[in-house]
C-alpha atoms as a PDB file:
ATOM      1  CA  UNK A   1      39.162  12.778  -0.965  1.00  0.00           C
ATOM      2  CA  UNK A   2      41.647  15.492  -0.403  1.00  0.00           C
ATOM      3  CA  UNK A   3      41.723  18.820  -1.820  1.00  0.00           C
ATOM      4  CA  UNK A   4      39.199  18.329  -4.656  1.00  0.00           C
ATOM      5  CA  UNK A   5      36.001  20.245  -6.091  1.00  0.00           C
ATOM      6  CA  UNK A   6      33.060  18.041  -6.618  1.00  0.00           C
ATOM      7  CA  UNK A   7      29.870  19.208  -8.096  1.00  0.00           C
ATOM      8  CA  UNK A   8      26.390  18.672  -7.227  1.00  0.00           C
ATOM      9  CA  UNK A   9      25.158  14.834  -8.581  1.00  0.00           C
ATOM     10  CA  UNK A  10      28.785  13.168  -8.381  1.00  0.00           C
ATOM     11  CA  UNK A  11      28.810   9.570  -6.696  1.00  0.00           C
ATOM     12  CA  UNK A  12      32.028   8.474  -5.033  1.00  0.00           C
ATOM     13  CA  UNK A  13      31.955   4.610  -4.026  1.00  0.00           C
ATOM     14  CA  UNK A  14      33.476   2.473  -1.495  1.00  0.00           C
ATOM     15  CA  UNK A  15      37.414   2.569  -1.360  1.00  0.00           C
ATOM     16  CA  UNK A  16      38.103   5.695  -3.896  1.00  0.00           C
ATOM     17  CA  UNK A  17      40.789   7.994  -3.577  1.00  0.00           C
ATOM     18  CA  UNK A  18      40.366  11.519  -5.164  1.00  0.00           C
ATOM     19  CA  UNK A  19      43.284  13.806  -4.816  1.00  0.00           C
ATOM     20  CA  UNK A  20      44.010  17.460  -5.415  1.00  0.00           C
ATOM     21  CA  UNK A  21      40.946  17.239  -8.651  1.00  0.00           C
ATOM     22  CA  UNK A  22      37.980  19.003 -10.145  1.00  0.00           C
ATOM     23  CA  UNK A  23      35.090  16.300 -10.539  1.00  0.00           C
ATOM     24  CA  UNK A  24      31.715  17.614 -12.669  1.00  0.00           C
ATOM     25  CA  UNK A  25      28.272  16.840 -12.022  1.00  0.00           C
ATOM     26  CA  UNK A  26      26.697  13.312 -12.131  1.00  0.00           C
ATOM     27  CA  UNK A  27      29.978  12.042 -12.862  1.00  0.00           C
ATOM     28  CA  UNK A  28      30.311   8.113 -10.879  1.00  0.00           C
ATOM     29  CA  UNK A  29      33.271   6.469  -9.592  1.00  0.00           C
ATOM     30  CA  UNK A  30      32.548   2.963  -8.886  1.00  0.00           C
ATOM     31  CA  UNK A  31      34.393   1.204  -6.047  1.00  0.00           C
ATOM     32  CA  UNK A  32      38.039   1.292  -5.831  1.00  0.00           C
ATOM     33  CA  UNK A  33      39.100   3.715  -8.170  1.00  0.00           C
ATOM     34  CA  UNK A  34      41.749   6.219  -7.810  1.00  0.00           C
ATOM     35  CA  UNK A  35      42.436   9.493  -9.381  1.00  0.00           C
ATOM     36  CA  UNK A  36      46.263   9.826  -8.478  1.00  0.00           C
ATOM     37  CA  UNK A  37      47.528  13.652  -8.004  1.00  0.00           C
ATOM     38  CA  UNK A  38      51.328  12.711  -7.315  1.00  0.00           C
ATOM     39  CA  UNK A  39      54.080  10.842  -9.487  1.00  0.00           C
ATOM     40  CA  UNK A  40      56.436   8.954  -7.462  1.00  0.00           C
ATOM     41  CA  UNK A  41      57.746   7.043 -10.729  1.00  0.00           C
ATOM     42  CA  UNK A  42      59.963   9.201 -11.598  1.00  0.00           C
ATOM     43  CA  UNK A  43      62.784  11.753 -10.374  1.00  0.00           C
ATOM     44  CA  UNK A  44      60.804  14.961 -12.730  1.00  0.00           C
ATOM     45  CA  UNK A  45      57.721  15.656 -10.237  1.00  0.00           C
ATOM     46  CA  UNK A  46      55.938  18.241 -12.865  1.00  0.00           C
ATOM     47  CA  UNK A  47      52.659  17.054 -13.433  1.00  0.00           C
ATOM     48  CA  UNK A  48      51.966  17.684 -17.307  1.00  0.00           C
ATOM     49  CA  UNK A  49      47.951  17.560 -19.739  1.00  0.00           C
ATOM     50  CA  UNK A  50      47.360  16.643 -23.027  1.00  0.00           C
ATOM     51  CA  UNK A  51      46.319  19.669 -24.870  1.00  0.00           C
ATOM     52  CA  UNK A  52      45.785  19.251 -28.386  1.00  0.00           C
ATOM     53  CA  UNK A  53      48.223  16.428 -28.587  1.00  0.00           C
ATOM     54  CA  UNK A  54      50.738  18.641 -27.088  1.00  0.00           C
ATOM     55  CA  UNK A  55      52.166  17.947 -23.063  1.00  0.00           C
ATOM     56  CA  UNK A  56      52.242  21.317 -21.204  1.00  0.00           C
ATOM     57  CA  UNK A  57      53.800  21.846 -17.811  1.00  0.00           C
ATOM     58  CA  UNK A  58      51.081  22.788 -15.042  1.00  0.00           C
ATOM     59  CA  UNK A  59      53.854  24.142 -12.741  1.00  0.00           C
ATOM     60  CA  UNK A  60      52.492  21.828  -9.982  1.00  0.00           C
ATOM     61  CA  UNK A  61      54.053  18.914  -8.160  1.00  0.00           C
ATOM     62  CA  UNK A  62      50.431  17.707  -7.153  1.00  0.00           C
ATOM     63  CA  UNK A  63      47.918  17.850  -9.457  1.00  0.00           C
ATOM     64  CA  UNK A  64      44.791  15.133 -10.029  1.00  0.00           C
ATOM     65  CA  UNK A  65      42.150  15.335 -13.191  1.00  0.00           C
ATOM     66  CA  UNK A  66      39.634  17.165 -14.136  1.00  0.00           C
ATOM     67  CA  UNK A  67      36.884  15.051 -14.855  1.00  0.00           C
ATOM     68  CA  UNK A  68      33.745  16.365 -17.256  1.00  0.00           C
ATOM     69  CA  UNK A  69      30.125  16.361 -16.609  1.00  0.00           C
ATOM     70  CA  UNK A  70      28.593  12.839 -16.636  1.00  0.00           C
ATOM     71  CA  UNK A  71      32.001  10.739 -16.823  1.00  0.00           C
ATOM     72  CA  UNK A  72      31.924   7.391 -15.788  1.00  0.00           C
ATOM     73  CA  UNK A  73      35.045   5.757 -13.827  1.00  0.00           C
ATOM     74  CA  UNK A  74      35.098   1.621 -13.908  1.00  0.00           C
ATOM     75  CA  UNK A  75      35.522  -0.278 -10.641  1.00  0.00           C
ATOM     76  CA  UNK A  76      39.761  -0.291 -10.084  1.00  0.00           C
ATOM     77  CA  UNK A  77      40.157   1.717 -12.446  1.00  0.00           C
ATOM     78  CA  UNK A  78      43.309   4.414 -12.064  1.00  0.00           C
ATOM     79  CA  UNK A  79      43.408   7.865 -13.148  1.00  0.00           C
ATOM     80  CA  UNK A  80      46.740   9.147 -13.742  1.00  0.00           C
ATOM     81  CA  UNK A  81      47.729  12.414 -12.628  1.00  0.00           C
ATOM     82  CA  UNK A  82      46.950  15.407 -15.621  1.00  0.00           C
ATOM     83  CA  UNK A  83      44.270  13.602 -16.909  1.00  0.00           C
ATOM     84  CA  UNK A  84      42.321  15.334 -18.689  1.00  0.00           C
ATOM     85  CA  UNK A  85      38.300  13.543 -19.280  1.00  0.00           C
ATOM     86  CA  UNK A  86      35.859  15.516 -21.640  1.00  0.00           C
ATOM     87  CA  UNK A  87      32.031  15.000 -20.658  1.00  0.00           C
ATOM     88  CA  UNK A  88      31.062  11.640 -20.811  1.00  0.00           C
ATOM     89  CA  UNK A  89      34.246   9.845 -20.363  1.00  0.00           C
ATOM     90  CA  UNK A  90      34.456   6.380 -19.687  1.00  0.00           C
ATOM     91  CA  UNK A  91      37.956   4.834 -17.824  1.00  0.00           C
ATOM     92  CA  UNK A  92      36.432   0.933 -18.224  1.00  0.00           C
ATOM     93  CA  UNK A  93      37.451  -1.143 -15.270  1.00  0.00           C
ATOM     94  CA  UNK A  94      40.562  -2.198 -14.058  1.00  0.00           C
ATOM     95  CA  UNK A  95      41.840   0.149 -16.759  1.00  0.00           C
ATOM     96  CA  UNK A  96      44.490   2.835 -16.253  1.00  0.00           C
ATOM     97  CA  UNK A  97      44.343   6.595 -18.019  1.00  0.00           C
ATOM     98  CA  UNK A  98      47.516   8.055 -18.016  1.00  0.00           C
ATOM     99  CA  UNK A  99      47.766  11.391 -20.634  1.00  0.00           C
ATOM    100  CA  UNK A 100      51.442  11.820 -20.006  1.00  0.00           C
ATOM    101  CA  UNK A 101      52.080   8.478 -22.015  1.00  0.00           C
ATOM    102  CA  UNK A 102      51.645   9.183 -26.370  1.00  0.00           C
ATOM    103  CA  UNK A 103      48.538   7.174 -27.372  1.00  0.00           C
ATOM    104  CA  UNK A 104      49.439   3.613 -28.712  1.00  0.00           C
ATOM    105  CA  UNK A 105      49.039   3.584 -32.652  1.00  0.00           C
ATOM    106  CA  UNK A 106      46.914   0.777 -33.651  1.00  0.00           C
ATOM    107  CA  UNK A 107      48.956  -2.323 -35.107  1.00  0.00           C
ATOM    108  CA  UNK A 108      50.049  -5.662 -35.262  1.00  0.00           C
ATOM    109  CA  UNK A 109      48.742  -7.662 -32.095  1.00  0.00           C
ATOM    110  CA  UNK A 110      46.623  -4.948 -31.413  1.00  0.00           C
ATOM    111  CA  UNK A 111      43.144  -4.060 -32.519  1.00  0.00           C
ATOM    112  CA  UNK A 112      42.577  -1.595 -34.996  1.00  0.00           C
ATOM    113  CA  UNK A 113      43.370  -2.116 -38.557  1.00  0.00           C
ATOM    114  CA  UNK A 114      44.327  -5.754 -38.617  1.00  0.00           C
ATOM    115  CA  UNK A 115      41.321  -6.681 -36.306  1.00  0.00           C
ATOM    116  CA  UNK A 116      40.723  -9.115 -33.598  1.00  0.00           C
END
């Protein structure tokens, strides 16, 4: 864990990595999941939320999530930096949140309208 706020009830596992992030209460991270505060991807280092569907600029060049009361976190699962998680999140395991990415619109191949 570096540089992070966690409140009272909060369970971090085996093999987690928590960086520069604000976690609420009784929020779990099973083993081996990461919240990420740092994009090396890419040359632009500004770490950007979601707001209303809307990317905003946070100024910051390390910045992790902040993660609502009662969220859950799946085993391997990978929080990208600027995440935003309202109470009671779930990021299922081996599953990666990343907010800086537009949300995939349900379609063909995929489930949603057409259906497994």
């Amino acid at each position: 864990m570096k540089s992070s706020f966690v409140f009272p009830g909060t369970k971090l596992a085996h093999f987690n990595f928590v960086g520069d992030s604000i976690l609420g209460s009784d929020v779990n991270l099973e083993a081996g999941s990461v919240i990420c505060n740092y994009r090396n991807e890419r040359p632009d280092k500004d770490i950007r939320v979601r707001i209303g569907g809307v990317l905003r600029s946070t100024g910051r060049q390390k910045f992790g999530a902040l993660v609502g009361d009662g969220s859950r976190i799946g085993a391997n699962a990978v929080v990208a930096p600027g995440a935003l998680l309202i109470p009671g999140s779930i990021v299922t395991r081996a599953s990666l949140r990343d907010d800086d990415v537009p949300p995939i619109e349900p379609g063909p191949g995929l489930y949603g309208a057409a259906g497994p």
